[in-house]
Protein backbone atom coordinates (compact mmCIF):
# COMPACT_ATOMS: atom_id res chain seq x y z
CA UNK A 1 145.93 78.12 73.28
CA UNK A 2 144.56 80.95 75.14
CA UNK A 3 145.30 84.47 74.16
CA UNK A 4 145.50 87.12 76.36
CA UNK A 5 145.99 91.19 76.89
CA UNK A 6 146.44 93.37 79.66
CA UNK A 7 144.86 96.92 80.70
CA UNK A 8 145.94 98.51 83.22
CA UNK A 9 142.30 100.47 85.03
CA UNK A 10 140.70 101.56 88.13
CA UNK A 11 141.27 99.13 91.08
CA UNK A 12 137.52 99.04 92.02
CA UNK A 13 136.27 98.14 88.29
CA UNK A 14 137.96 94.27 89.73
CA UNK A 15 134.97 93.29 91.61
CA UNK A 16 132.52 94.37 88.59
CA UNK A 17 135.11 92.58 85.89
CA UNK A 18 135.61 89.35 87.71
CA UNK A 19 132.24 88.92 88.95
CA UNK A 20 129.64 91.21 87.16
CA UNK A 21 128.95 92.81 90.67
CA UNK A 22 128.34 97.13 89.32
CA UNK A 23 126.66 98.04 92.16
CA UNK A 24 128.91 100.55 93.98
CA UNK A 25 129.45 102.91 90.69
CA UNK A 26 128.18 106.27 90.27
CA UNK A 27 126.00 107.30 87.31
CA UNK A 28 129.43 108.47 85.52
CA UNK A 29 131.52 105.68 86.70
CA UNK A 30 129.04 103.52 85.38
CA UNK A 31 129.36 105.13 82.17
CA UNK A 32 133.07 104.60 81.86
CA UNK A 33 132.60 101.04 82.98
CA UNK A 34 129.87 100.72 79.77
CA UNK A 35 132.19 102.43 77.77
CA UNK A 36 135.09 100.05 78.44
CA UNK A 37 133.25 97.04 78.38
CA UNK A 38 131.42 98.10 74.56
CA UNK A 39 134.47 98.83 73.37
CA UNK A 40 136.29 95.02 74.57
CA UNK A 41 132.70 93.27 72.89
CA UNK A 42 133.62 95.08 69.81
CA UNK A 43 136.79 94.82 69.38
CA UNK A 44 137.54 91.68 70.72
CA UNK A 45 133.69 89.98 71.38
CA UNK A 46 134.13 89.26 75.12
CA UNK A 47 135.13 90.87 77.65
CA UNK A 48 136.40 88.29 79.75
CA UNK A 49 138.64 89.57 82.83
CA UNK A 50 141.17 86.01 83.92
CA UNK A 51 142.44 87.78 86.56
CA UNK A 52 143.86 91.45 88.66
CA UNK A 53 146.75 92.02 89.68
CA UNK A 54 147.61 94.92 91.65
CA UNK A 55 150.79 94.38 92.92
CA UNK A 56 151.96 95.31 89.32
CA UNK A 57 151.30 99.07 89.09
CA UNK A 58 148.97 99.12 92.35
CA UNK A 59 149.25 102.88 92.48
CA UNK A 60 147.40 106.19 92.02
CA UNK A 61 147.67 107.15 88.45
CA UNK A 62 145.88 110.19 86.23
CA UNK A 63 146.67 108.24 83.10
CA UNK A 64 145.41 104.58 82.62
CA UNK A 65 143.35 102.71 80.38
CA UNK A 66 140.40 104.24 80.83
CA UNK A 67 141.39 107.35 80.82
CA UNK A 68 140.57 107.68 76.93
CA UNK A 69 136.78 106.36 78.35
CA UNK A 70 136.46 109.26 80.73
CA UNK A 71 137.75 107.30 83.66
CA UNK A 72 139.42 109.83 85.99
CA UNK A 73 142.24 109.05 88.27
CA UNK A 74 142.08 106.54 90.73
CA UNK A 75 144.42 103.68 91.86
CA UNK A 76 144.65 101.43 89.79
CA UNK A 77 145.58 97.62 88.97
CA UNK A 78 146.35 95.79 86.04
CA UNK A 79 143.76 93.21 84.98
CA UNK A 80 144.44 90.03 82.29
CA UNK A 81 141.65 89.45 79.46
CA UNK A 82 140.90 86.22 77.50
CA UNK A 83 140.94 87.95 74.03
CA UNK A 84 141.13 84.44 71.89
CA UNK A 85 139.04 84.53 68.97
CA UNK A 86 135.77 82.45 68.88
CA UNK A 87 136.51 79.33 66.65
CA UNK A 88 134.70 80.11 63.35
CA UNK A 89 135.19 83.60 63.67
């Protein structure tokens, strides 16, 4: 069984999440993008994103999920993790 969470952040982290593709960030967004993604490998180990969804809360927010990362506002969309522990973990 797959376990899962949800965290609702910046619409254009999806491309980055879902295919590794960081290329349009700027030097800070690129730190709040490392800062997110640390903090999923340590608390979880993976940072897997399953899938966006921004029909959700696909709106312009100050306060998100990355907010406590430095993220500023932005729109933003709520993306699915694979947080199931490792077998042997």
């Amino acid at each position: 069984m797959i376990t899962t969470t949800e965290y609702v952040l910046p619409r254009h982290w999806a491309c980055a999440l879902t295919y590794g593709y960081e290329g349009e960030f700027d030097p800070n967004e690129e730190r709040v993008f490392t800062r997110f993604t640390e903090y999923m490998l340590e608390t979880y180990g993976k940072c897997w994103c399953l899938s966006v969804d921004d029909d959700d809360c696909g709106d312009f927010r100050r306060y998100h999920d990355a907010t406590s990362f430095g993220g500023l506002a932005c729109d933003v969309a709520t993306y699915v993790f694979d947080i199931t522990p490792e077998k042997g973990a």
